[in-house]
PDB file of N, CA and C in Angstrom:
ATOM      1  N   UNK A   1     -47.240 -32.962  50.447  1.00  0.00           N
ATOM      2  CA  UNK A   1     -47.229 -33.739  49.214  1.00  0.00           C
ATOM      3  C   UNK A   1     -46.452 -32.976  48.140  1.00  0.00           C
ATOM      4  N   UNK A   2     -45.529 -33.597  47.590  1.00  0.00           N
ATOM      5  CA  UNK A   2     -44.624 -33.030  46.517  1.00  0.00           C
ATOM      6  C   UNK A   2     -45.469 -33.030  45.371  1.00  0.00           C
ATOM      7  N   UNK A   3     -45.297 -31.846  44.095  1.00  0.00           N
ATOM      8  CA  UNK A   3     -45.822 -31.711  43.220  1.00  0.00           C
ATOM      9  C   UNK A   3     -44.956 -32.324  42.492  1.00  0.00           C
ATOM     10  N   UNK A   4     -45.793 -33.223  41.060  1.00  0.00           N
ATOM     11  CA  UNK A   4     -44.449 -32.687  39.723  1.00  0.00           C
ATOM     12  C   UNK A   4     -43.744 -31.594  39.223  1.00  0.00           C
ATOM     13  N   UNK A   5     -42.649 -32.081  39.108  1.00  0.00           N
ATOM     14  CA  UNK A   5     -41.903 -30.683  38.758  1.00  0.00           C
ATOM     15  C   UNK A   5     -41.022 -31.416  37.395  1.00  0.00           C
ATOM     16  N   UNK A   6     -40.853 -30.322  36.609  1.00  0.00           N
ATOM     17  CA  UNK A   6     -39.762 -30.261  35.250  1.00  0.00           C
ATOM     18  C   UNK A   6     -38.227 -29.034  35.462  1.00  0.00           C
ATOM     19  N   UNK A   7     -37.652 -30.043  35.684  1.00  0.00           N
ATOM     20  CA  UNK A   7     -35.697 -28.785  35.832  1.00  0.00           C
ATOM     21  C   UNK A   7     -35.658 -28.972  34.552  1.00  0.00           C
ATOM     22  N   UNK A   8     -35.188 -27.987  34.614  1.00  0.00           N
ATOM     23  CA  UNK A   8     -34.771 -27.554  32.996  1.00  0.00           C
ATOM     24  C   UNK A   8     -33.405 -26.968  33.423  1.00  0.00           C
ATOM     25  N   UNK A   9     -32.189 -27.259  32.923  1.00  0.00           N
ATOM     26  CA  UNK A   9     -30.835 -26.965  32.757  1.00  0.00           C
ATOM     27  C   UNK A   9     -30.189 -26.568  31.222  1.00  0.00           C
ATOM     28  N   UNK A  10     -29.303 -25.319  31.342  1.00  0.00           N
ATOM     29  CA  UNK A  10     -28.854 -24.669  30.499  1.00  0.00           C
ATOM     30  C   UNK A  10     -26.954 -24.740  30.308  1.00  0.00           C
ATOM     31  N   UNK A  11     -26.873 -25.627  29.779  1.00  0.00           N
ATOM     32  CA  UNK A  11     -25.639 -25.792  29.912  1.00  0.00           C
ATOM     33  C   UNK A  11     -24.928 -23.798  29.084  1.00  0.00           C
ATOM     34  N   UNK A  12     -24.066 -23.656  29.772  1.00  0.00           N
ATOM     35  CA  UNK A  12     -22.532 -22.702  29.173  1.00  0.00           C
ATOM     36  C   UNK A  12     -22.154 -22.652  28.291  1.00  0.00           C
ATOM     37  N   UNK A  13     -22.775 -21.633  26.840  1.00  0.00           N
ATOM     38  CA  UNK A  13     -22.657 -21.592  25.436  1.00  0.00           C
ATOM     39  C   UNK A  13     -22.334 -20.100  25.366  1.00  0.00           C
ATOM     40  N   UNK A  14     -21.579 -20.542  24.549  1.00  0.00           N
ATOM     41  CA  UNK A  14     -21.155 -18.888  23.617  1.00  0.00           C
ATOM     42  C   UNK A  14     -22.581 -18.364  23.207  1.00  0.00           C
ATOM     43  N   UNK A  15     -23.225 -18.890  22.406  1.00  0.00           N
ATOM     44  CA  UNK A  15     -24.340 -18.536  21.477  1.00  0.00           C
ATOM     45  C   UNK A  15     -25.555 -18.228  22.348  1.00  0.00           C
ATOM     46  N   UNK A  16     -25.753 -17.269  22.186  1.00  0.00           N
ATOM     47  CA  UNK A  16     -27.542 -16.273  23.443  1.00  0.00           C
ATOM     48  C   UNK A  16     -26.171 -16.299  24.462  1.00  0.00           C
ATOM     49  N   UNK A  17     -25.317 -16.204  24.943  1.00  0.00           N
ATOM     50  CA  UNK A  17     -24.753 -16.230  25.802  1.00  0.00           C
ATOM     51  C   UNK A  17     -25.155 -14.893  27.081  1.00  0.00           C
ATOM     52  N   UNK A  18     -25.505 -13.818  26.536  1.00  0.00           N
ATOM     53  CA  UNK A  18     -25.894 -12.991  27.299  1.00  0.00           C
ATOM     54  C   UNK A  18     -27.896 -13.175  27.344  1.00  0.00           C
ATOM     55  N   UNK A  19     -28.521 -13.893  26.730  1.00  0.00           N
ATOM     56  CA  UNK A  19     -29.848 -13.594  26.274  1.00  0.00           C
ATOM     57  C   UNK A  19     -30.491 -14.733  27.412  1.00  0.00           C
ATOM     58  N   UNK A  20     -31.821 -14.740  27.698  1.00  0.00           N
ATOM     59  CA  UNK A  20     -32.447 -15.577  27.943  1.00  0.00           C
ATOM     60  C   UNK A  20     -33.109 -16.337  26.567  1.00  0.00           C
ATOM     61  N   UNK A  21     -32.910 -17.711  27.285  1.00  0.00           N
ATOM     62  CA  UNK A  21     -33.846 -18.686  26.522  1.00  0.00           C
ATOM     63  C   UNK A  21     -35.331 -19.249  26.966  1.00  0.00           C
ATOM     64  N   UNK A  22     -36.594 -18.559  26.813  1.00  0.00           N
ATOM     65  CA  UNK A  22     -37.738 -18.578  27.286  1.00  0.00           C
ATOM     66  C   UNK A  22     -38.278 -19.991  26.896  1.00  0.00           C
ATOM     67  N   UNK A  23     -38.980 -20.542  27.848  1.00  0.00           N
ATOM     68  CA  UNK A  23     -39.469 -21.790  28.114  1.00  0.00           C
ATOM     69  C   UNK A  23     -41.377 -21.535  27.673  1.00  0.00           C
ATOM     70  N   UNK A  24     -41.534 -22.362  26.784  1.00  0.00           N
ATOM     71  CA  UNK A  24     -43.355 -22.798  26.481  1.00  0.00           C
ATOM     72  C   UNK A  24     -43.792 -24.087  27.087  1.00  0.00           C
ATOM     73  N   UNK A  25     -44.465 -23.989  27.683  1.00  0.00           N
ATOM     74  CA  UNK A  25     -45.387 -25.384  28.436  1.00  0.00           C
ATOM     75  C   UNK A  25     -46.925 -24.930  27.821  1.00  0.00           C
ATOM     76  N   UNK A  26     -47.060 -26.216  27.162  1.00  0.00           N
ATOM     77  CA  UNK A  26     -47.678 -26.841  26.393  1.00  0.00           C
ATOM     78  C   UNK A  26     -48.673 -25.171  25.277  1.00  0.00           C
ATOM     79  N   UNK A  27     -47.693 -24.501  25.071  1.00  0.00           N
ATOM     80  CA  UNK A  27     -47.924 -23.304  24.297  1.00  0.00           C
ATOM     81  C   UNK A  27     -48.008 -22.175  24.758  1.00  0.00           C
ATOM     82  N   UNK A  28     -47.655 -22.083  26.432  1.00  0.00           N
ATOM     83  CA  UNK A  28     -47.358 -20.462  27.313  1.00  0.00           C
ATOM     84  C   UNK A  28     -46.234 -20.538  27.679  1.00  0.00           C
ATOM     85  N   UNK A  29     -45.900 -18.835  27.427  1.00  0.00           N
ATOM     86  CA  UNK A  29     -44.834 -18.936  27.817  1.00  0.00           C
ATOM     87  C   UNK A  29     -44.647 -19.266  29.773  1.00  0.00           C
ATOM     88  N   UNK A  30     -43.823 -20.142  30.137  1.00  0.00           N
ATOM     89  CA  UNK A  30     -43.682 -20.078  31.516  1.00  0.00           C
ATOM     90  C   UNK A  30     -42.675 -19.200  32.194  1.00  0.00           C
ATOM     91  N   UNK A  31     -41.855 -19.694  31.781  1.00  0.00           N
ATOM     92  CA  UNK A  31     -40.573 -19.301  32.460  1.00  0.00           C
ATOM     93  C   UNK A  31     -39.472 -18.724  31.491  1.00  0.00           C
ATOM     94  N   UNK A  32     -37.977 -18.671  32.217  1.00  0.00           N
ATOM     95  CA  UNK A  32     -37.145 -18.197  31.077  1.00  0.00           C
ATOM     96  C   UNK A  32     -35.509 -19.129  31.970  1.00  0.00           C
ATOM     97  N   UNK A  33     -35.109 -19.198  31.020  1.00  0.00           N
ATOM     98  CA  UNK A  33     -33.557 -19.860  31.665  1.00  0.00           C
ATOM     99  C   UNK A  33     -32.396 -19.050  31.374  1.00  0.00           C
ATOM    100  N   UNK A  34     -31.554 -18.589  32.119  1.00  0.00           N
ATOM    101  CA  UNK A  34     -30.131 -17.692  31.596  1.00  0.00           C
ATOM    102  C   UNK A  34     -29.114 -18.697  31.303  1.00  0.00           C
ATOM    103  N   UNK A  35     -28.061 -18.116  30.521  1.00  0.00           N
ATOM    104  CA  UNK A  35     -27.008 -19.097  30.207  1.00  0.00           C
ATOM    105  C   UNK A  35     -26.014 -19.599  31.407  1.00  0.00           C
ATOM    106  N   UNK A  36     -26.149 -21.061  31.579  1.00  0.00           N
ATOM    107  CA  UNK A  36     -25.601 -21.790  32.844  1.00  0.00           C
ATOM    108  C   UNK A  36     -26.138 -22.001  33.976  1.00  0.00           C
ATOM    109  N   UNK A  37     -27.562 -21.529  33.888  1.00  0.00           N
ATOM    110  CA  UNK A  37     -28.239 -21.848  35.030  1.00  0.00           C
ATOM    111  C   UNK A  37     -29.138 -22.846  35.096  1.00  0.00           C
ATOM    112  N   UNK A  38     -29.914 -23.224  35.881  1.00  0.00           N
ATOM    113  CA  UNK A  38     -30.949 -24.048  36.460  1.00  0.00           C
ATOM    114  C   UNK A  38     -32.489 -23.643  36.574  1.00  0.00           C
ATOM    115  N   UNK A  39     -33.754 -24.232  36.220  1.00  0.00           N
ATOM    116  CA  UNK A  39     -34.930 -23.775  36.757  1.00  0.00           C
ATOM    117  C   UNK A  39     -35.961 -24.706  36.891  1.00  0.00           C
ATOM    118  N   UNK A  40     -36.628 -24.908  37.683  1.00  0.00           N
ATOM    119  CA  UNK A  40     -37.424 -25.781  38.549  1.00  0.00           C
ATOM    120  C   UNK A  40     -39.009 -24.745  38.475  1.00  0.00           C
ATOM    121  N   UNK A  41     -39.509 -25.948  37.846  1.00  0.00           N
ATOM    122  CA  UNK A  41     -41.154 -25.305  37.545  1.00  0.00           C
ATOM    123  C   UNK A  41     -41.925 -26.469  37.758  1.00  0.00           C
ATOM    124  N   UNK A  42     -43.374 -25.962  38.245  1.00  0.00           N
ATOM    125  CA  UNK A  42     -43.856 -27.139  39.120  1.00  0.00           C
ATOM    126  C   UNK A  42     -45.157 -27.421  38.190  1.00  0.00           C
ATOM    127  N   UNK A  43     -45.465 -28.284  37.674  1.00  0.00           N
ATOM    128  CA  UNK A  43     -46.386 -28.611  36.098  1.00  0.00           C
ATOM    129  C   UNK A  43     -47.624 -29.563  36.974  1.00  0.00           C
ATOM    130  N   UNK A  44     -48.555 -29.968  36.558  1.00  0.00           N
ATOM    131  CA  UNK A  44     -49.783 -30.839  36.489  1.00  0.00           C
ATOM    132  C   UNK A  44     -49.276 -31.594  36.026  1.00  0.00           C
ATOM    133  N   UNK A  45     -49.611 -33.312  36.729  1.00  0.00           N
ATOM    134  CA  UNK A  45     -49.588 -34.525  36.422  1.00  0.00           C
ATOM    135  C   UNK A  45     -49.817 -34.763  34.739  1.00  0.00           C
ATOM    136  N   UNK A  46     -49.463 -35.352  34.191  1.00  0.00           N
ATOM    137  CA  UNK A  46     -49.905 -35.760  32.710  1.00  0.00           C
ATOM    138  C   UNK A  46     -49.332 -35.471  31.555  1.00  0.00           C
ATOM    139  N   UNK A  47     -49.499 -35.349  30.001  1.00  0.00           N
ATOM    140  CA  UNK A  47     -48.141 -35.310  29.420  1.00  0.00           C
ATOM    141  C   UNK A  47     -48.091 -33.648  28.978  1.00  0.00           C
ATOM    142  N   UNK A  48     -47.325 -33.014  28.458  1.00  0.00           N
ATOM    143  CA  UNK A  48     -46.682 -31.566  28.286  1.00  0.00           C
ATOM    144  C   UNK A  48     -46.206 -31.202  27.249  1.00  0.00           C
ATOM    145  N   UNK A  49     -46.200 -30.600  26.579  1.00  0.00           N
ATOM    146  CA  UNK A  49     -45.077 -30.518  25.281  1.00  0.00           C
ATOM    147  C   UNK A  49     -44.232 -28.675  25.443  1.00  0.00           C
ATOM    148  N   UNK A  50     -42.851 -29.245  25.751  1.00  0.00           N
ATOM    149  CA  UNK A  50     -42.179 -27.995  25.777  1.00  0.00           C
ATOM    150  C   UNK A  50     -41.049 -27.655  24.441  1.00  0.00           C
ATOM    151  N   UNK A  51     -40.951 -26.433  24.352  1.00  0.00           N
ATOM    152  CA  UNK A  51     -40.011 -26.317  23.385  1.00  0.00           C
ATOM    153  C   UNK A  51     -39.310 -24.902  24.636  1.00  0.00           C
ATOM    154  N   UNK A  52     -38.343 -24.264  23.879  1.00  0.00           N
ATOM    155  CA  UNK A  52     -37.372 -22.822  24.462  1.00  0.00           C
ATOM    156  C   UNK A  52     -37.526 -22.463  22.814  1.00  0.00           C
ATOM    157  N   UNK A  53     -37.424 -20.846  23.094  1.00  0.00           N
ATOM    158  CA  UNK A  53     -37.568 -19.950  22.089  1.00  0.00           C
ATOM    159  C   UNK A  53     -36.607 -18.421  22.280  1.00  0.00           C
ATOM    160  N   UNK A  54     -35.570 -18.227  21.732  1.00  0.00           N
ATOM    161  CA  UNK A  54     -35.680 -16.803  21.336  1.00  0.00           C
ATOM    162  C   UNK A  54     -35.449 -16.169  20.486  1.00  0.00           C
ATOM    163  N   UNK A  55     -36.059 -15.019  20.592  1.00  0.00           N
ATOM    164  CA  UNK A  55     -36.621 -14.057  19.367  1.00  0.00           C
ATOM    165  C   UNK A  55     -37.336 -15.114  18.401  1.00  0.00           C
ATOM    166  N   UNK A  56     -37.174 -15.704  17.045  1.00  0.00           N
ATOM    167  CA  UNK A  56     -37.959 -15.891  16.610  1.00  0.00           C
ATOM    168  C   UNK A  56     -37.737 -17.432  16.007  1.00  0.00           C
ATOM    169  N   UNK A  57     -36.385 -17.823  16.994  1.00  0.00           N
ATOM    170  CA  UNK A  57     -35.745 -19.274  16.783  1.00  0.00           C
ATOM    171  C   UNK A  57     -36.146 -19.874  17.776  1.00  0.00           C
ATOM    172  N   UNK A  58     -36.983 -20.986  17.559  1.00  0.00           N
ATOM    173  CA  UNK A  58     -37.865 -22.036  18.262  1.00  0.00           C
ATOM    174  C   UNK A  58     -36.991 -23.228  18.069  1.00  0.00           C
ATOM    175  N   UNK A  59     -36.975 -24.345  19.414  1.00  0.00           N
ATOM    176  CA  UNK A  59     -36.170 -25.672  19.726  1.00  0.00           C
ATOM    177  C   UNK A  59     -37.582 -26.398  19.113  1.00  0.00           C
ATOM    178  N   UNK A  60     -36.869 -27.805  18.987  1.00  0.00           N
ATOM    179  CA  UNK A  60     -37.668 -28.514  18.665  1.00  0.00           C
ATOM    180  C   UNK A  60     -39.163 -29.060  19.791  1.00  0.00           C
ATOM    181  N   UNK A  61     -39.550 -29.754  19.750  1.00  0.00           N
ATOM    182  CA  UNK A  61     -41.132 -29.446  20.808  1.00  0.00           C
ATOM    183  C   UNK A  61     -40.628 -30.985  21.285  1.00  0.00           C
ATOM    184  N   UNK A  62     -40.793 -30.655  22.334  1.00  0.00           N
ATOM    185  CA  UNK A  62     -40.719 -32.237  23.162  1.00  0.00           C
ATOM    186  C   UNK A  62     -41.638 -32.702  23.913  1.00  0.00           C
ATOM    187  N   UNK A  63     -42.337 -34.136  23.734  1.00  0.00           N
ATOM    188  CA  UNK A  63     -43.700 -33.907  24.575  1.00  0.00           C
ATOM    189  C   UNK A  63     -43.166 -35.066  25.719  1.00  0.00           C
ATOM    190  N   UNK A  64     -43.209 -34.440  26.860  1.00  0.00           N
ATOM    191  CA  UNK A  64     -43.196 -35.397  28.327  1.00  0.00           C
ATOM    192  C   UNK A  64     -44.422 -35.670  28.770  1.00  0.00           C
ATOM    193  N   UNK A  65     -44.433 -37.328  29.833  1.00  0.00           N
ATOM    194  CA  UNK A  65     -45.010 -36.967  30.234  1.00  0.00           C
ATOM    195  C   UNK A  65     -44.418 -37.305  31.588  1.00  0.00           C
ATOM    196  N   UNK A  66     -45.499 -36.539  32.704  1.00  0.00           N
ATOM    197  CA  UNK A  66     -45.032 -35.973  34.022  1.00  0.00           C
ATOM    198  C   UNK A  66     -46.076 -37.192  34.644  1.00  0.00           C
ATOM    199  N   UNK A  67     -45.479 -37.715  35.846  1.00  0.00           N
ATOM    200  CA  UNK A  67     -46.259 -39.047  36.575  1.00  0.00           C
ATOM    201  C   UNK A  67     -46.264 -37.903  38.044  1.00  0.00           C
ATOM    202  N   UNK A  68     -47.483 -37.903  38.985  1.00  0.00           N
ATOM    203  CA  UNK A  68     -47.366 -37.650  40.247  1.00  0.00           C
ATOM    204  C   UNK A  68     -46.179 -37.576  41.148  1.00  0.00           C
ATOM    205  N   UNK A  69     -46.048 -36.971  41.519  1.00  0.00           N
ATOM    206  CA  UNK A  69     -44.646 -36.660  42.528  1.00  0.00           C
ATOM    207  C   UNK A  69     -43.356 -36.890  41.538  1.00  0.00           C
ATOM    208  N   UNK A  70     -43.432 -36.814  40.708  1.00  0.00           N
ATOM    209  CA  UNK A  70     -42.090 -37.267  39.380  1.00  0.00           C
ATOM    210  C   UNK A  70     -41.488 -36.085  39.083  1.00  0.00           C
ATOM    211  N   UNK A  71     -39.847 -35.928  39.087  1.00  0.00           N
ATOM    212  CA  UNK A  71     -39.123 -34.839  38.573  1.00  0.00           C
ATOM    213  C   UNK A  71     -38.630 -35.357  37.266  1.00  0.00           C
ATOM    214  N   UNK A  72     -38.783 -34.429  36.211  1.00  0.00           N
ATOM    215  CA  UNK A  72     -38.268 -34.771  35.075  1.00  0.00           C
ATOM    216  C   UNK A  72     -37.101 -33.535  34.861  1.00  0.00           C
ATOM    217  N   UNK A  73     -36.182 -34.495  34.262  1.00  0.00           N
ATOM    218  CA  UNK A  73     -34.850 -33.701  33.934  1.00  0.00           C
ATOM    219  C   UNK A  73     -35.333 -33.505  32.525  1.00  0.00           C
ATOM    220  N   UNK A  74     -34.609 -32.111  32.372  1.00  0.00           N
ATOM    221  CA  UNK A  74     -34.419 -31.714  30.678  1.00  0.00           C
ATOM    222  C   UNK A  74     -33.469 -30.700  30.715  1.00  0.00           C
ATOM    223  N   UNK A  75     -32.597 -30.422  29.055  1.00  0.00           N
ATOM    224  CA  UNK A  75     -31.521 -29.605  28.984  1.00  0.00           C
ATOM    225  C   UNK A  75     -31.903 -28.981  27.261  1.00  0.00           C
ATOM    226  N   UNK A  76     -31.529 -27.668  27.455  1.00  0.00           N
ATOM    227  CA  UNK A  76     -32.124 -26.633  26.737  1.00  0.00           C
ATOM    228  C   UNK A  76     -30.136 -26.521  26.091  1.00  0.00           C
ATOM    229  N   UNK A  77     -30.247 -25.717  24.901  1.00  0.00           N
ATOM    230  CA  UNK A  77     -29.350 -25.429  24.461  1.00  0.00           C
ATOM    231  C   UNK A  77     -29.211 -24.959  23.212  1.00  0.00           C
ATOM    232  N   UNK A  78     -27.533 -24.693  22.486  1.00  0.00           N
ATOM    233  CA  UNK A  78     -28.030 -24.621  21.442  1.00  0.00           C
ATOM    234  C   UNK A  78     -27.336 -25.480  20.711  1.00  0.00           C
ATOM    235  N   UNK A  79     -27.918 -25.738  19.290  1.00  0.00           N
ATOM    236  CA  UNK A  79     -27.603 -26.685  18.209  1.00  0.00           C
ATOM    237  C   UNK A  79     -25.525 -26.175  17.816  1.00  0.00           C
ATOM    238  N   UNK A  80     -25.504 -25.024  17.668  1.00  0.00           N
ATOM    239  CA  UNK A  80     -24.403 -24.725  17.586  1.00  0.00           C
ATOM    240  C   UNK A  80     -23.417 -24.698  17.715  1.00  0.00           C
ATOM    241  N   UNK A  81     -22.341 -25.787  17.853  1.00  0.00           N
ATOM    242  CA  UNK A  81     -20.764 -26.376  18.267  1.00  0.00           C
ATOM    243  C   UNK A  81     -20.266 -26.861  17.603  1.00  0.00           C
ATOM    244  N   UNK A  82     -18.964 -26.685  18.045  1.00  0.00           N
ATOM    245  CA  UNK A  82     -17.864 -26.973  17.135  1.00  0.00           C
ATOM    246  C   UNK A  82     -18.042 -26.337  16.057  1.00  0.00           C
ATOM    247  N   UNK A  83     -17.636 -26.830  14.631  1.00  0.00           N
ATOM    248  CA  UNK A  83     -17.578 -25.675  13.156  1.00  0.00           C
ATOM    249  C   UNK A  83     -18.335 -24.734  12.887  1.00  0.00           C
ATOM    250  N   UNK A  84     -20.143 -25.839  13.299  1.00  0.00           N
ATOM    251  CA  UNK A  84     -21.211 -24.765  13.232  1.00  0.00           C
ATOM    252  C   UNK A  84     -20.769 -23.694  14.079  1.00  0.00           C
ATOM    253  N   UNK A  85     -20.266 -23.252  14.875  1.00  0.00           N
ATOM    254  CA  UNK A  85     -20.170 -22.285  15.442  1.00  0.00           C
ATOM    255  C   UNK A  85     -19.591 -20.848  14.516  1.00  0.00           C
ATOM    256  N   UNK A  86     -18.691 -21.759  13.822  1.00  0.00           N
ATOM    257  CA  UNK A  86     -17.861 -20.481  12.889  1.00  0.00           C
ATOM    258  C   UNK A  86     -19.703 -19.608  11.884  1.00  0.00           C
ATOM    259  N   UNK A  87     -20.558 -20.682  11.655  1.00  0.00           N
ATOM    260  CA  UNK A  87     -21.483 -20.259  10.858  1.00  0.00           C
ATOM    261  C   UNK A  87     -22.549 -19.543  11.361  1.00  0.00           C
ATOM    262  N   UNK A  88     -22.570 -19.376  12.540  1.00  0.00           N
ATOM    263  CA  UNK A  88     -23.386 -18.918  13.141  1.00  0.00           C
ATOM    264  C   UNK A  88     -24.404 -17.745  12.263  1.00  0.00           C
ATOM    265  N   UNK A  89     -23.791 -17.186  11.961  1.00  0.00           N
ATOM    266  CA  UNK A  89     -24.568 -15.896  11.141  1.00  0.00           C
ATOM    267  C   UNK A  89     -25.573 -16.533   9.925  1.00  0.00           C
ATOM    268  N   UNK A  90     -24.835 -17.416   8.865  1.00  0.00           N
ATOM    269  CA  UNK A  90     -25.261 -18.273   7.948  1.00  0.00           C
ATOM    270  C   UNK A  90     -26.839 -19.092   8.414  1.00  0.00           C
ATOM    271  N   UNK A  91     -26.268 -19.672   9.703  1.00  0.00           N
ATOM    272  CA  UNK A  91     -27.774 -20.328  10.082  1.00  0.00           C
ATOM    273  C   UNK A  91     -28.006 -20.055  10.591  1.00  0.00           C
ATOM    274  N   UNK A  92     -28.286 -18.693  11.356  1.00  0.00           N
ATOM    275  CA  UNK A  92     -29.559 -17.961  12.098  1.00  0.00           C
ATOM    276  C   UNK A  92     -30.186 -17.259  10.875  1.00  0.00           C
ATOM    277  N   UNK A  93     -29.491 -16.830   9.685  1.00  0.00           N
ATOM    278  CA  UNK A  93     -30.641 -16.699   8.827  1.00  0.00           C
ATOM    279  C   UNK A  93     -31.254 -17.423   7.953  1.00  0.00           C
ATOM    280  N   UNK A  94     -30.654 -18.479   7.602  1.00  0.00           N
ATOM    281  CA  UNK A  94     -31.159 -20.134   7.309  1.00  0.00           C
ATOM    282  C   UNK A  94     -32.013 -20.412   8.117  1.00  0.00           C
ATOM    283  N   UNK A  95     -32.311 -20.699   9.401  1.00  0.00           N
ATOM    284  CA  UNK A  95     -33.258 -21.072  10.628  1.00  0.00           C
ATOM    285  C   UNK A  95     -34.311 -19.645  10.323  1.00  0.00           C
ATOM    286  N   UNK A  96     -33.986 -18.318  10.188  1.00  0.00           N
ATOM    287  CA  UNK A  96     -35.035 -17.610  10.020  1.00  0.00           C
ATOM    288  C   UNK A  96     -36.104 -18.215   8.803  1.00  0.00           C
ATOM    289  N   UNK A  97     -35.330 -18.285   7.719  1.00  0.00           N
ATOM    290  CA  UNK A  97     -36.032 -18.739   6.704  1.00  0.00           C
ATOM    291  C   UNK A  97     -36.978 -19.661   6.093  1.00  0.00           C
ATOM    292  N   UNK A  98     -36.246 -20.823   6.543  1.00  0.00           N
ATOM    293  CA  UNK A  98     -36.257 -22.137   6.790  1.00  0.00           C
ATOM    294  C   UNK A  98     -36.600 -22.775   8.618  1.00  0.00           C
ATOM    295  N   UNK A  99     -38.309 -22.706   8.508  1.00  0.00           N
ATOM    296  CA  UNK A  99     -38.358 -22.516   9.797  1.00  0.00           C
ATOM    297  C   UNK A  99     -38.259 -24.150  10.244  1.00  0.00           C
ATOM    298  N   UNK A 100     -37.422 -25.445   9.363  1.00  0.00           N
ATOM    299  CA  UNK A 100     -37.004 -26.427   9.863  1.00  0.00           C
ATOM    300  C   UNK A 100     -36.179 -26.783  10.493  1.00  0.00           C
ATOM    301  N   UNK A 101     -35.240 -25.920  10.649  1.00  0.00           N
ATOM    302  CA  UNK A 101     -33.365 -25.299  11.214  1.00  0.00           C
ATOM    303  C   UNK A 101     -33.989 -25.344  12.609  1.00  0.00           C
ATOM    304  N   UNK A 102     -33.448 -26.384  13.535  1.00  0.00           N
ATOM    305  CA  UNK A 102     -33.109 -25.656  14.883  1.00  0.00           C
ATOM    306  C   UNK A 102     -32.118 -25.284  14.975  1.00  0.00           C
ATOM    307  N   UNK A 103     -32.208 -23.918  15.659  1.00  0.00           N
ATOM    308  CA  UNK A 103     -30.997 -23.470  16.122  1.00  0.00           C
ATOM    309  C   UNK A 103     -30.601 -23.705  17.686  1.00  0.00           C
ATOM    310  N   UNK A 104     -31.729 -24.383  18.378  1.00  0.00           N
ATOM    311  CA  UNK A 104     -31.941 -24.698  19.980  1.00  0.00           C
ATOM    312  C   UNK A 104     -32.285 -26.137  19.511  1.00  0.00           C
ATOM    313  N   UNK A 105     -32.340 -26.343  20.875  1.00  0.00           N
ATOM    314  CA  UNK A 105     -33.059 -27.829  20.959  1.00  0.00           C
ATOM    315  C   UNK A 105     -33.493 -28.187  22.395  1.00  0.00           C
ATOM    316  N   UNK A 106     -34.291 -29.287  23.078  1.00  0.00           N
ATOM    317  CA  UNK A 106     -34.578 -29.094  24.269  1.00  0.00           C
ATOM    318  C   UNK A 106     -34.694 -31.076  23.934  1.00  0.00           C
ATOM    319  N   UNK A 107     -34.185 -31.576  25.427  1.00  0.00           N
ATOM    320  CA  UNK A 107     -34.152 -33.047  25.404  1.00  0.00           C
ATOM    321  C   UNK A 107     -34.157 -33.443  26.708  1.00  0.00           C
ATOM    322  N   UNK A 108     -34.875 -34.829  27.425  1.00  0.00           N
ATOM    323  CA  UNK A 108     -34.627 -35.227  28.227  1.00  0.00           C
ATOM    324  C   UNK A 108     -33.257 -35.936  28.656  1.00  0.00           C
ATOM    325  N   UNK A 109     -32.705 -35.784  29.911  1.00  0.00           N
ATOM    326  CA  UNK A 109     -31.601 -36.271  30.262  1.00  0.00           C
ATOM    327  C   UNK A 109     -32.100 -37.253  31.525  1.00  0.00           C
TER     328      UNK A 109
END
C-alpha cells in the first residue's frame, strides 16, 4: 500500500544557491532541499501546513491537504528575479525587519 507523499522541487537560483532550504511540516523541521534538486517525504493522510526556511527568512505557510495514496506536488524557491535580484542585499534586510517580506515562497504545482 502506497503512502501519501509531498515532492517538493527546488528549481536553479542564484540566491541560497550554495545553502539548503529546510522544509517545516506542520511546525518540524523535516527535511531540507539543495538548490535544483528534488525530495520526496512521506506525510499522514489529512491537511499539513508547510513553509521552507533559511536562517531566519521564512516562505510563506501553505496548508495542503494530503488524500490517501495522493502525491502532492510543490515548488520551493525564491521570491527574487529579475531586478529584485540586483536588490538582494536591500531585501534580505527589509525581510529581516519586516517579518512580512518573503524572501522564499513555497506553492503547489
Amino acid at each position: 500500500m502506497k503512502n501519501p507523499q509531498i515532492i517538493i522541487h527546488r528549481p536553479n537560483e542564484y540566491v541560497g544557491k550554495l545553502r539548503k532550504l529546510w522544509i517545516f511540516i506542520d511546525g518540524e523541521k523535516t527535511a531540507y532541499v539543495k538548490n535544483g534538486k528534488t525530495v520526496s517525504l512521506e506525510v499522514n493522510s489529512g491537511k499539513h501546513e508547510i513553509y521552507v526556511e533559511m536562517d531566519y527568512l521564512k516562505s510563506n505557510k501553505l496548508e495542503v491537504t494530503v488524500d490517501p495514496k495522493e502525491t502532492v506536488h510543490l515548488e520551493c524557491g525564491s521570491t527574487l528575479r529579475g531586478v529584485k535580484f540586483f536588490f538582494c542585499a536591500f531585501i534580505f534586510m527589509a525581510a529581516y525587519l519586516f517579518r512580512s517580506i518573503k524572501v522564499f515562497y513555497v506553492k503547489r504545482v
